[in-house]
PDB file of N, CA and C in Angstrom:
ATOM      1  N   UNK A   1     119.108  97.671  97.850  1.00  0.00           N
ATOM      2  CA  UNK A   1     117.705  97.446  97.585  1.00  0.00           C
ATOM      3  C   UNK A   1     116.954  97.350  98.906  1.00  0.00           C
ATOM      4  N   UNK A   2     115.316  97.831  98.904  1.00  0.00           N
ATOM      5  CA  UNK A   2     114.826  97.677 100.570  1.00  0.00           C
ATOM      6  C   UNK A   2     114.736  96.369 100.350  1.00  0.00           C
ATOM      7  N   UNK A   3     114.152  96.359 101.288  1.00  0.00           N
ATOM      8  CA  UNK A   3     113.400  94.900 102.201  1.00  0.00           C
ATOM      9  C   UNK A   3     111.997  94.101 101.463  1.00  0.00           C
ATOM     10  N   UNK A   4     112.176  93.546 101.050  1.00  0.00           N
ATOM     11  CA  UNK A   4     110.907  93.206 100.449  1.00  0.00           C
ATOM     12  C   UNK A   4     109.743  92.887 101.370  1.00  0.00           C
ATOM     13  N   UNK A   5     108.692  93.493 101.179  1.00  0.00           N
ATOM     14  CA  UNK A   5     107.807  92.312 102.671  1.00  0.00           C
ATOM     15  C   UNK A   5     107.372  90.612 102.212  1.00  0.00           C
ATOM     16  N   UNK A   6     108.464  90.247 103.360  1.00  0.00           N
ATOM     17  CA  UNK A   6     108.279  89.341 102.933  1.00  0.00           C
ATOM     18  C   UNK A   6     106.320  88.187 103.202  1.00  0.00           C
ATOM     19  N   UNK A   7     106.209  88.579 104.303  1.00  0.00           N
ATOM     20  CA  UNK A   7     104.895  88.283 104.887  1.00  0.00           C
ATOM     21  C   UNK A   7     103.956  88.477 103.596  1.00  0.00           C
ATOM     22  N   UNK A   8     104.136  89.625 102.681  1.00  0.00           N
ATOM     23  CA  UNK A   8     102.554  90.002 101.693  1.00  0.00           C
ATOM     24  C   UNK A   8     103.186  89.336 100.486  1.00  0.00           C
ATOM     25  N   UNK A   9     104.519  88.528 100.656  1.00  0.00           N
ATOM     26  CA  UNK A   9     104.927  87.820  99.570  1.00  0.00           C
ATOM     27  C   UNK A   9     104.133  86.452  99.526  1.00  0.00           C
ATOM     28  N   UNK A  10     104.468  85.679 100.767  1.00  0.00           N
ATOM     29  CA  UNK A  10     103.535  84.827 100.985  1.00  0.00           C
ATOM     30  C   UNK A  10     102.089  84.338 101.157  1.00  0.00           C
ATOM     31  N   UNK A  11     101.787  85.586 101.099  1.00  0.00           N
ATOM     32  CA  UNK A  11     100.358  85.603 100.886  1.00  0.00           C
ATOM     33  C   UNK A  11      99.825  85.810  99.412  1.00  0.00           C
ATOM     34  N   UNK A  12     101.150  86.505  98.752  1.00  0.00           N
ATOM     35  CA  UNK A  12     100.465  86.522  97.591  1.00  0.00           C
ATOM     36  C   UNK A  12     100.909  85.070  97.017  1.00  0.00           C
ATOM     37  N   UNK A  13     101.811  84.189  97.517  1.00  0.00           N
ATOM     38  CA  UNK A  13     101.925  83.028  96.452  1.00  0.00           C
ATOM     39  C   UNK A  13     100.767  82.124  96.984  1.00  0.00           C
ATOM     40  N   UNK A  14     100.400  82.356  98.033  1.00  0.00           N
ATOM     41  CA  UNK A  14      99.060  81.971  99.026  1.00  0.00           C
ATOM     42  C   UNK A  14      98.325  81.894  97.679  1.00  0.00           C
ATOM     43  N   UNK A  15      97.767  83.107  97.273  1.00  0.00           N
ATOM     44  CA  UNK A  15      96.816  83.583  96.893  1.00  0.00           C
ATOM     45  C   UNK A  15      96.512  83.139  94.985  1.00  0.00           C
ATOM     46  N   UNK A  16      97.969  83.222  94.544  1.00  0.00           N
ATOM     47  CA  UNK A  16      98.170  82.798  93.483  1.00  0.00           C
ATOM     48  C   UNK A  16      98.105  81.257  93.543  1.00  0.00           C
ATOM     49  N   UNK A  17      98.319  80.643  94.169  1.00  0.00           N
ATOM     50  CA  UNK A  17      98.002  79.014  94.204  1.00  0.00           C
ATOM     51  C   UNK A  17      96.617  78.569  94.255  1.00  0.00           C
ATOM     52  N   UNK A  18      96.086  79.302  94.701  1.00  0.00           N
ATOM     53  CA  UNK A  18      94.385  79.402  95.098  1.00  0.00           C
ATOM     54  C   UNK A  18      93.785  79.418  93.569  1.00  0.00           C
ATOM     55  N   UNK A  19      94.328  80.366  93.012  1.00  0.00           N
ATOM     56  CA  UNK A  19      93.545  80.902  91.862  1.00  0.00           C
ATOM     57  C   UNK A  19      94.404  80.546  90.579  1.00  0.00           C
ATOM     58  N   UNK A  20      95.340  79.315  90.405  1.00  0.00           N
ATOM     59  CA  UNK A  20      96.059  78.848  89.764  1.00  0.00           C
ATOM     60  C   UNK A  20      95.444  78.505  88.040  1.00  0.00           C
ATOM     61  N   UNK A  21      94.028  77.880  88.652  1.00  0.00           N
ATOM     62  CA  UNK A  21      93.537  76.967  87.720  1.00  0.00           C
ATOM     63  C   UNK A  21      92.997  77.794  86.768  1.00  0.00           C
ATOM     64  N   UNK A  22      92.240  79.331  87.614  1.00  0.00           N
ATOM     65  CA  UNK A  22      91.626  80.074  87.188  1.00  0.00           C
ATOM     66  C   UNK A  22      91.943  81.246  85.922  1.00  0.00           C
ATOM     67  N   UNK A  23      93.918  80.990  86.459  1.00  0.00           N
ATOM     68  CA  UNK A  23      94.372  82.145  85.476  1.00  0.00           C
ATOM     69  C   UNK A  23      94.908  81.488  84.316  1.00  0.00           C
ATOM     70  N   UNK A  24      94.952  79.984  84.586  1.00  0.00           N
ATOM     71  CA  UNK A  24      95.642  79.202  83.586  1.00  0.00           C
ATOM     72  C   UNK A  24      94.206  79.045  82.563  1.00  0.00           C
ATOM     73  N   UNK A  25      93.301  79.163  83.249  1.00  0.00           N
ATOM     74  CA  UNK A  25      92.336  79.108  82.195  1.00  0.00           C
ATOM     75  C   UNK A  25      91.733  80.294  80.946  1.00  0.00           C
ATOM     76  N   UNK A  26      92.388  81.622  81.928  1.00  0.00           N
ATOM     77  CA  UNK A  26      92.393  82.699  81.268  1.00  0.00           C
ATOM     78  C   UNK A  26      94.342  83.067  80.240  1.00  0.00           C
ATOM     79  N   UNK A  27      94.348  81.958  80.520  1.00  0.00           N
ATOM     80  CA  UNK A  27      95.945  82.100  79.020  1.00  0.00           C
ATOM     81  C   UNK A  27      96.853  82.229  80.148  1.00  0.00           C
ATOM     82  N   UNK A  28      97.141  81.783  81.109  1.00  0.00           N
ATOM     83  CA  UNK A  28      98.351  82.322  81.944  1.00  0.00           C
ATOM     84  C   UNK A  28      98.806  80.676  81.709  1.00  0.00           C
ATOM     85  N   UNK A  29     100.143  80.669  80.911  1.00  0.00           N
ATOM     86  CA  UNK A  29     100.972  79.048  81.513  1.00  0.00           C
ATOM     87  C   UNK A  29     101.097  78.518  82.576  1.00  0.00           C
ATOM     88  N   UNK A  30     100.101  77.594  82.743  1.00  0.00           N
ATOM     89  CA  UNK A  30     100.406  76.876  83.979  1.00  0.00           C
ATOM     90  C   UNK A  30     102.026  76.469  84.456  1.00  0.00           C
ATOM     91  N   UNK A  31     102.816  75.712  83.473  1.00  0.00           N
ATOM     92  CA  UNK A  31     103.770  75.257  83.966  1.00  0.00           C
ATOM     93  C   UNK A  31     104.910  76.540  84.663  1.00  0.00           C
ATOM     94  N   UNK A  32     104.963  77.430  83.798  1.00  0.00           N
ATOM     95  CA  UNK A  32     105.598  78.801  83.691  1.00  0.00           C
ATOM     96  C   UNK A  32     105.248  79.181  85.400  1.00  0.00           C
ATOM     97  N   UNK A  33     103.684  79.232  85.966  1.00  0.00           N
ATOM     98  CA  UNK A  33     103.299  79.879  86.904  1.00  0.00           C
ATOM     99  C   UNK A  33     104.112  78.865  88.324  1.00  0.00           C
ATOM    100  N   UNK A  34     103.932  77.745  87.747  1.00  0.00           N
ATOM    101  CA  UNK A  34     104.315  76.696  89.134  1.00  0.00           C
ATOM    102  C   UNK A  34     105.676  76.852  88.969  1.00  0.00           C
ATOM    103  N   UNK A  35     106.158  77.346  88.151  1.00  0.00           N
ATOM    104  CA  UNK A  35     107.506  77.166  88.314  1.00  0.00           C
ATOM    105  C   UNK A  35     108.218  79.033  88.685  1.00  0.00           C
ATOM    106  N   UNK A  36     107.247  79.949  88.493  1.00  0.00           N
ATOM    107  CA  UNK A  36     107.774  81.040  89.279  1.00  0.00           C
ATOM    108  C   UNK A  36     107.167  80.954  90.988  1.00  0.00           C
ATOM    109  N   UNK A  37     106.319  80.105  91.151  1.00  0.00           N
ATOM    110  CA  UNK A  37     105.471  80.124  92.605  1.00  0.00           C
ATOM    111  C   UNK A  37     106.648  79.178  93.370  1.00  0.00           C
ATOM    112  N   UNK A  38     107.436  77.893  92.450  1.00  0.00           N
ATOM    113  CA  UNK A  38     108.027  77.213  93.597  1.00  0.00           C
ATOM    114  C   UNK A  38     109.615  78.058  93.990  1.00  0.00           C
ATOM    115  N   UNK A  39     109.922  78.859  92.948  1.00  0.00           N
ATOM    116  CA  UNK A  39     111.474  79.358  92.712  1.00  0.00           C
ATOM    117  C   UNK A  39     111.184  81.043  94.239  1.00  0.00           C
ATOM    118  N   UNK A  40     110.014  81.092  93.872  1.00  0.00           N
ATOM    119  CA  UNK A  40     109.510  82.111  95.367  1.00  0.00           C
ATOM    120  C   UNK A  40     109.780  81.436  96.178  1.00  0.00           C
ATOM    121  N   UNK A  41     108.832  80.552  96.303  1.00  0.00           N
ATOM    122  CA  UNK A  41     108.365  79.744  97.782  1.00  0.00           C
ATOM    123  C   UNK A  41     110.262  79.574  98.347  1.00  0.00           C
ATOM    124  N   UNK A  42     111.151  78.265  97.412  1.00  0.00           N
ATOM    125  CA  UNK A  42     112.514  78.165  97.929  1.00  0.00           C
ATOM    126  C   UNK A  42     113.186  79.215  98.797  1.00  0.00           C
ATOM    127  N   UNK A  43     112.897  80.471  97.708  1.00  0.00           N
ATOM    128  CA  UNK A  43     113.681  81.255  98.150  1.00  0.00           C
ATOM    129  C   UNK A  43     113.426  82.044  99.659  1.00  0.00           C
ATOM    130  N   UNK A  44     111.970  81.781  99.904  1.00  0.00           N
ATOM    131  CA  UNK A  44     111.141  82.152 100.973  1.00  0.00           C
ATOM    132  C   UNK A  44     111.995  81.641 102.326  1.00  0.00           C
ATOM    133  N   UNK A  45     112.287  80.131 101.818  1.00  0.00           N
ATOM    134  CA  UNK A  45     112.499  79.021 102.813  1.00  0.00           C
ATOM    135  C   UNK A  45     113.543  78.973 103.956  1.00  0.00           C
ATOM    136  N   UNK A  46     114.100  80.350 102.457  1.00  0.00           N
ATOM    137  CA  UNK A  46     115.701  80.682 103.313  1.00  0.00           C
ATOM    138  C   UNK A  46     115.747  81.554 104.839  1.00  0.00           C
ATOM    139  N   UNK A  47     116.639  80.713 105.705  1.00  0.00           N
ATOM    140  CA  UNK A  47     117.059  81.728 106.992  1.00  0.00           C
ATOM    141  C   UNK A  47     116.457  83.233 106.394  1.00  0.00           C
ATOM    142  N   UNK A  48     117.378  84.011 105.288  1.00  0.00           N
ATOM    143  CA  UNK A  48     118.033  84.903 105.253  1.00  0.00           C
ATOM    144  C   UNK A  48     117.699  85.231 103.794  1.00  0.00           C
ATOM    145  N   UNK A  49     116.058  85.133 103.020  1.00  0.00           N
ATOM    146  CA  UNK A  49     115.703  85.254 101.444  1.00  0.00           C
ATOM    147  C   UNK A  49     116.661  86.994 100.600  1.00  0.00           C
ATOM    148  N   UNK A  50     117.100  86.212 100.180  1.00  0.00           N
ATOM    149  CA  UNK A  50     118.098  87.362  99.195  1.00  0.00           C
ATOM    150  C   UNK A  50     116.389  88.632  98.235  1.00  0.00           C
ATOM    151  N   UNK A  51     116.219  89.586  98.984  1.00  0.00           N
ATOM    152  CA  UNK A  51     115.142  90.401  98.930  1.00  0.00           C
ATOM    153  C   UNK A  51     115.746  91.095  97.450  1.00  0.00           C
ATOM    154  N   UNK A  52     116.962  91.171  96.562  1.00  0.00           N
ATOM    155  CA  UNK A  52     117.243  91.133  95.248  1.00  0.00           C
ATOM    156  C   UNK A  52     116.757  90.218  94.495  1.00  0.00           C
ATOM    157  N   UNK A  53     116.914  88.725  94.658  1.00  0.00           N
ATOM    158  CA  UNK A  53     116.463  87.695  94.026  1.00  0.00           C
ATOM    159  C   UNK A  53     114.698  88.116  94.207  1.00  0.00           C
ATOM    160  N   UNK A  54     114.263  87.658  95.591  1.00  0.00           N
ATOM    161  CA  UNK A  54     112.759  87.918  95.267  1.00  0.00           C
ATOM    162  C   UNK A  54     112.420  89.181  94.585  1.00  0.00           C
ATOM    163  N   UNK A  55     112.392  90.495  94.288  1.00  0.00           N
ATOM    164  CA  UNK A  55     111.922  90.849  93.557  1.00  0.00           C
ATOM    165  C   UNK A  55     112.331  90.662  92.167  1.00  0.00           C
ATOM    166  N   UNK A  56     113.271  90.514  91.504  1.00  0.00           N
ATOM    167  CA  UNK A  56     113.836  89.411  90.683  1.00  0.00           C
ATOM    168  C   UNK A  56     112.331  88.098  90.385  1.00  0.00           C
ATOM    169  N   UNK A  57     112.594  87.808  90.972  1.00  0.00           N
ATOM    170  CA  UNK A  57     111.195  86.409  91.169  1.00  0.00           C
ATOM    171  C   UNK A  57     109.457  87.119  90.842  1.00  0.00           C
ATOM    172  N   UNK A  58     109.400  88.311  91.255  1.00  0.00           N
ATOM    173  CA  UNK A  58     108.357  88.644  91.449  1.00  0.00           C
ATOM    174  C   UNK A  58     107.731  89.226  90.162  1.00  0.00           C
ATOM    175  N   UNK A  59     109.331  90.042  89.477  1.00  0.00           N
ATOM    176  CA  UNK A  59     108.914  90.442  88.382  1.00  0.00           C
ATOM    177  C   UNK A  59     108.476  89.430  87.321  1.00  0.00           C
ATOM    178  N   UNK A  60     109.288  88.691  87.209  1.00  0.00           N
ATOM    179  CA  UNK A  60     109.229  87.527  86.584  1.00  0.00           C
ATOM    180  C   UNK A  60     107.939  86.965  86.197  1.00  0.00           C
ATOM    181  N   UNK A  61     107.008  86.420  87.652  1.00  0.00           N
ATOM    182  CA  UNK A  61     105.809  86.557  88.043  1.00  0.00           C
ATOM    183  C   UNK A  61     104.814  87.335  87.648  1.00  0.00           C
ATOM    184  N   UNK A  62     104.872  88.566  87.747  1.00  0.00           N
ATOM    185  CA  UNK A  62     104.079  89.858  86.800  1.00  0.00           C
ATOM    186  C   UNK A  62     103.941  89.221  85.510  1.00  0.00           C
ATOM    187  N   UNK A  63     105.313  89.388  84.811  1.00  0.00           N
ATOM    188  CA  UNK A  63     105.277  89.688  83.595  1.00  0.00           C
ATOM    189  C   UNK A  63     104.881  88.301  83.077  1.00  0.00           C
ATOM    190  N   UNK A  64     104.646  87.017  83.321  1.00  0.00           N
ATOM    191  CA  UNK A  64     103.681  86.031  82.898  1.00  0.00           C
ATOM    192  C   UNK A  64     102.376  86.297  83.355  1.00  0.00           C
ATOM    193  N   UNK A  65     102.040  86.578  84.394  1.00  0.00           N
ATOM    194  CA  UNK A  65     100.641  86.614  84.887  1.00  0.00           C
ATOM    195  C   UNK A  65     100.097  87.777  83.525  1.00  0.00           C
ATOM    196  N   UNK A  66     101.265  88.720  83.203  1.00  0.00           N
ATOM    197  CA  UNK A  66     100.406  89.597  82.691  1.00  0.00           C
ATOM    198  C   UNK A  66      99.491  89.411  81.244  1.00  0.00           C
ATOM    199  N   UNK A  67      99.598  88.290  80.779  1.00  0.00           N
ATOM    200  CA  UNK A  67      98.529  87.861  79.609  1.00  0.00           C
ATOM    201  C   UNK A  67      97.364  87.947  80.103  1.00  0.00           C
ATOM    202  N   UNK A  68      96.557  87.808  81.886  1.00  0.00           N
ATOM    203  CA  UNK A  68      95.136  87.751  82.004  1.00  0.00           C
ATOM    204  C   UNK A  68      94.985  88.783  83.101  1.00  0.00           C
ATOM    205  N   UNK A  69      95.535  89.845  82.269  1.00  0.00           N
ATOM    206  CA  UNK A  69      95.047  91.035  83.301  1.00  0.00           C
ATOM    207  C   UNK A  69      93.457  91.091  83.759  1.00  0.00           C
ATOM    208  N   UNK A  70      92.625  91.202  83.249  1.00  0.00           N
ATOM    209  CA  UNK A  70      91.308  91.204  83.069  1.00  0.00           C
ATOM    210  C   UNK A  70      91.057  90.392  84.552  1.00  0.00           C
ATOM    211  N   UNK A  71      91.209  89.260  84.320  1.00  0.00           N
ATOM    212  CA  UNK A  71      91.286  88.101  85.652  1.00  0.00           C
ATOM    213  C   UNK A  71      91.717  88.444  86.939  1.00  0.00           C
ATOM    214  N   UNK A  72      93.423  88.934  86.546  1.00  0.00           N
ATOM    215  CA  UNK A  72      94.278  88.886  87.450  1.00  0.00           C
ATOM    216  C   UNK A  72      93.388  90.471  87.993  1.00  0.00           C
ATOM    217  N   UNK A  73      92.994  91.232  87.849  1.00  0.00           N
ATOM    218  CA  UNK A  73      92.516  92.534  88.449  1.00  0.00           C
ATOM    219  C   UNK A  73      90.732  91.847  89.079  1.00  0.00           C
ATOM    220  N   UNK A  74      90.284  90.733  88.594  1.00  0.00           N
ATOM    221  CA  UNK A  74      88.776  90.012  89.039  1.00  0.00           C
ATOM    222  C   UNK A  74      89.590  89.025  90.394  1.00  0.00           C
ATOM    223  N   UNK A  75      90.870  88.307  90.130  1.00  0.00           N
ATOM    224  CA  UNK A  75      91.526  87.707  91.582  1.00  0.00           C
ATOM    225  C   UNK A  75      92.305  88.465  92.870  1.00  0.00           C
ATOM    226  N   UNK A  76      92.655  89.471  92.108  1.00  0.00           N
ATOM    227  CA  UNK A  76      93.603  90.359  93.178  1.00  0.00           C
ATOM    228  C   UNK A  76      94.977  90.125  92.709  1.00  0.00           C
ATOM    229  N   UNK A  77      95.499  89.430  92.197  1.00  0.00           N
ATOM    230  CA  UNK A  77      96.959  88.986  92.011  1.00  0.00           C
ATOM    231  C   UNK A  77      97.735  90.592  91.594  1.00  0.00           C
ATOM    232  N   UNK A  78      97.253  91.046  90.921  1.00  0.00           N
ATOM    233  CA  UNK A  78      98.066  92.271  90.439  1.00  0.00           C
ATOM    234  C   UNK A  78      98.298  93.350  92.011  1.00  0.00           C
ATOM    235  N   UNK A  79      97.127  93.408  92.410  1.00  0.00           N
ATOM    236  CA  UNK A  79      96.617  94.192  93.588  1.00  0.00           C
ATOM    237  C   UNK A  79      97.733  94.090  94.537  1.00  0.00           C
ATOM    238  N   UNK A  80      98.127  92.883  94.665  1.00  0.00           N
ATOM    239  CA  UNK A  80      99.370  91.566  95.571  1.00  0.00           C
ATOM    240  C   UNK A  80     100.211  92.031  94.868  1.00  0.00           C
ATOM    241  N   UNK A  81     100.752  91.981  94.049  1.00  0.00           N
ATOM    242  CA  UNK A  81     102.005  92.925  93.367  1.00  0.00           C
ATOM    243  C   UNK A  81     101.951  94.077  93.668  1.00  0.00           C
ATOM    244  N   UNK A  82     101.259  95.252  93.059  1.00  0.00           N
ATOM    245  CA  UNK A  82     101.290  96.468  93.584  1.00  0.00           C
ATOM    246  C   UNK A  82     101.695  96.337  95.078  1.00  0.00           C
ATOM    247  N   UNK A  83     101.016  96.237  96.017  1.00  0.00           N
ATOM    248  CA  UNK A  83     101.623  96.357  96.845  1.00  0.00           C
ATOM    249  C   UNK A  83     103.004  96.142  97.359  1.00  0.00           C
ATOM    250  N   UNK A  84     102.652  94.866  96.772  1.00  0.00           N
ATOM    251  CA  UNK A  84     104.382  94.237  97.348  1.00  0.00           C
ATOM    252  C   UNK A  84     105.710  95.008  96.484  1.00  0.00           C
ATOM    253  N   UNK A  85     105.335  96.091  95.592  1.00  0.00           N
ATOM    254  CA  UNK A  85     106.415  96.319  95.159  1.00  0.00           C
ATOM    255  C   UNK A  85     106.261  98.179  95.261  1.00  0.00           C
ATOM    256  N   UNK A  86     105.223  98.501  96.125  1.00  0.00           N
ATOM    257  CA  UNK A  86     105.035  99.535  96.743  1.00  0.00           C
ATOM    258  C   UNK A  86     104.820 100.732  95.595  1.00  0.00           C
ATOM    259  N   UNK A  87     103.580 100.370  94.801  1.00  0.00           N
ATOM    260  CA  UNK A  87     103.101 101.111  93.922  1.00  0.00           C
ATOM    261  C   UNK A  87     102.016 102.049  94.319  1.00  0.00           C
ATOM    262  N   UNK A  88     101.401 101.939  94.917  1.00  0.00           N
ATOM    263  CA  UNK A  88     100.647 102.631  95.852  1.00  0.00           C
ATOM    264  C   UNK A  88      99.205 102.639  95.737  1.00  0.00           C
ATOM    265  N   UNK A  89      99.384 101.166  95.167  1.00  0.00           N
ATOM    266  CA  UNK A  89      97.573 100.691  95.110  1.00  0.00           C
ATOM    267  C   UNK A  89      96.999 100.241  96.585  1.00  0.00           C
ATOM    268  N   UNK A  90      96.080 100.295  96.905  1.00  0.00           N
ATOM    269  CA  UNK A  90      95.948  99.672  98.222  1.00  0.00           C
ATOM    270  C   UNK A  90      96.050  98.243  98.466  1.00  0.00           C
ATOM    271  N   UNK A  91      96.037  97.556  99.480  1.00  0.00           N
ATOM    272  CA  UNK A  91      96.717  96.212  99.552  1.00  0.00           C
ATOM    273  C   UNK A  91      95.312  95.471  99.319  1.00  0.00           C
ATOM    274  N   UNK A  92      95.092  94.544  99.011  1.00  0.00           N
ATOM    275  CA  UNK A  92      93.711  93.720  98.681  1.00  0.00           C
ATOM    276  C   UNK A  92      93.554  92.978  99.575  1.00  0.00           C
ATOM    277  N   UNK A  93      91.761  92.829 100.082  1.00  0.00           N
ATOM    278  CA  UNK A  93      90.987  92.626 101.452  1.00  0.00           C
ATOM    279  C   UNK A  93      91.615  91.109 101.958  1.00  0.00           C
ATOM    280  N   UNK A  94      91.661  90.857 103.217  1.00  0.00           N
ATOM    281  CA  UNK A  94      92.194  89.665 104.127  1.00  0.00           C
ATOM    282  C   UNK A  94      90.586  88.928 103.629  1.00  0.00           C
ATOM    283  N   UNK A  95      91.280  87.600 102.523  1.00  0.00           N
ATOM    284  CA  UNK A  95      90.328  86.492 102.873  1.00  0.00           C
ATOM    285  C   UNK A  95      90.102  85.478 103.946  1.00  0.00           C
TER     286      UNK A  95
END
Protein backbone atom coordinates (compact mmCIF):
# COMPACT_ATOMS: atom_id res chain seq x y z
CA UNK A 1 0.00 0.00 0.00
CA UNK A 2 1.54 3.81 -0.62
CA UNK A 3 2.21 6.14 1.92
CA UNK A 4 -0.54 7.87 3.18
CA UNK A 5 0.13 11.71 3.62
CA UNK A 6 0.32 11.79 6.63
CA UNK A 7 0.62 15.79 7.19
CA UNK A 8 -3.11 16.32 5.07
CA UNK A 9 -4.23 13.59 7.56
CA UNK A 10 -3.76 15.84 10.33
CA UNK A 11 -5.10 18.55 9.06
CA UNK A 12 -7.97 16.94 8.12
CA UNK A 13 -8.68 15.62 11.78
CA UNK A 14 -7.61 19.42 12.42
CA UNK A 15 -10.34 20.32 10.45
CA UNK A 16 -12.94 17.78 11.38
CA UNK A 17 -12.66 18.74 15.10
CA UNK A 18 -13.31 22.31 14.17
CA UNK A 19 -16.47 21.51 12.50
CA UNK A 20 -17.50 18.64 14.89
CA UNK A 21 -20.55 20.30 16.32
CA UNK A 22 -21.57 21.38 12.95
CA UNK A 23 -21.83 17.92 11.30
CA UNK A 24 -23.25 16.38 14.37
CA UNK A 25 -25.89 18.78 13.93
CA UNK A 26 -26.42 17.86 10.38
CA UNK A 27 -27.04 13.80 11.48
CA UNK A 28 -23.38 12.84 11.68
CA UNK A 29 -22.95 10.74 15.32
CA UNK A 30 -21.12 12.58 17.41
CA UNK A 31 -19.87 9.77 19.54
CA UNK A 32 -19.09 7.54 16.31
CA UNK A 33 -17.03 10.81 14.95
CA UNK A 34 -14.84 11.25 18.28
CA UNK A 35 -14.24 7.98 18.30
CA UNK A 36 -12.94 7.63 14.53
CA UNK A 37 -10.94 11.21 15.13
CA UNK A 38 -9.22 9.73 18.42
CA UNK A 39 -8.43 5.97 16.82
CA UNK A 40 -6.61 8.48 13.84
CA UNK A 41 -5.08 10.84 16.04
CA UNK A 42 -3.36 7.39 18.25
CA UNK A 43 -2.44 6.02 15.38
CA UNK A 44 -0.85 9.36 14.15
CA UNK A 45 1.13 9.33 17.48
CA UNK A 46 3.04 6.45 16.34
CA UNK A 47 7.02 6.63 15.58
CA UNK A 48 6.09 4.60 12.57
CA UNK A 49 1.71 5.05 11.80
CA UNK A 50 0.82 1.67 10.05
CA UNK A 51 -0.40 3.81 6.58
CA UNK A 52 -2.81 0.28 6.13
CA UNK A 53 -4.52 0.93 9.38
CA UNK A 54 -4.90 4.74 8.61
CA UNK A 55 -6.57 4.39 5.56
CA UNK A 56 -8.50 1.65 7.22
CA UNK A 57 -9.39 4.63 9.79
CA UNK A 58 -10.12 7.00 7.15
CA UNK A 59 -12.53 4.97 5.41
CA UNK A 60 -14.27 4.32 8.30
CA UNK A 61 -14.43 8.14 8.76
CA UNK A 62 -16.01 8.72 5.21
CA UNK A 63 -18.44 6.33 5.51
CA UNK A 64 -20.02 7.96 8.86
CA UNK A 65 -19.42 11.44 7.85
CA UNK A 66 -21.27 10.33 4.83
CA UNK A 67 -24.98 10.96 6.20
CA UNK A 68 -24.22 15.03 5.82
CA UNK A 69 -22.81 15.21 2.59
CA UNK A 70 -24.55 18.45 1.84
CA UNK A 71 -22.47 19.96 4.94
CA UNK A 72 -19.54 17.93 4.66
CA UNK A 73 -19.07 19.44 0.80
CA UNK A 74 -20.27 23.38 2.72
CA UNK A 75 -17.02 22.29 5.47
CA UNK A 76 -14.50 20.74 3.19
CA UNK A 77 -14.28 17.42 5.05
CA UNK A 78 -14.99 15.33 1.95
CA UNK A 79 -12.58 17.69 -0.12
CA UNK A 80 -9.85 16.40 2.93
CA UNK A 81 -10.66 12.93 1.96
CA UNK A 82 -10.47 13.19 -1.64
CA UNK A 83 -7.39 14.27 -1.43
CA UNK A 84 -5.96 12.29 1.10
CA UNK A 85 -6.95 9.27 -0.68
CA UNK A 86 -5.82 10.74 -4.04
CA UNK A 87 -9.05 11.08 -5.94
CA UNK A 88 -8.19 13.89 -7.79
CA UNK A 89 -10.29 16.60 -6.37
CA UNK A 90 -8.21 19.50 -5.56
CA UNK A 91 -6.96 19.83 -2.00
CA UNK A 92 -9.19 22.50 -0.02
CA UNK A 93 -7.89 26.26 0.68
CA UNK A 94 -5.20 26.69 3.84
CA UNK A 95 -7.36 28.27 6.67
Amino acid sequence: MAKMPVDKIKDLVGHVKANSSKLASEGVDAKVLNKHVADIEEELKKPEPDHGVLHTLLASLETTVEEAEETLAMTGVLRFLNTIFGTGVPEPPKR
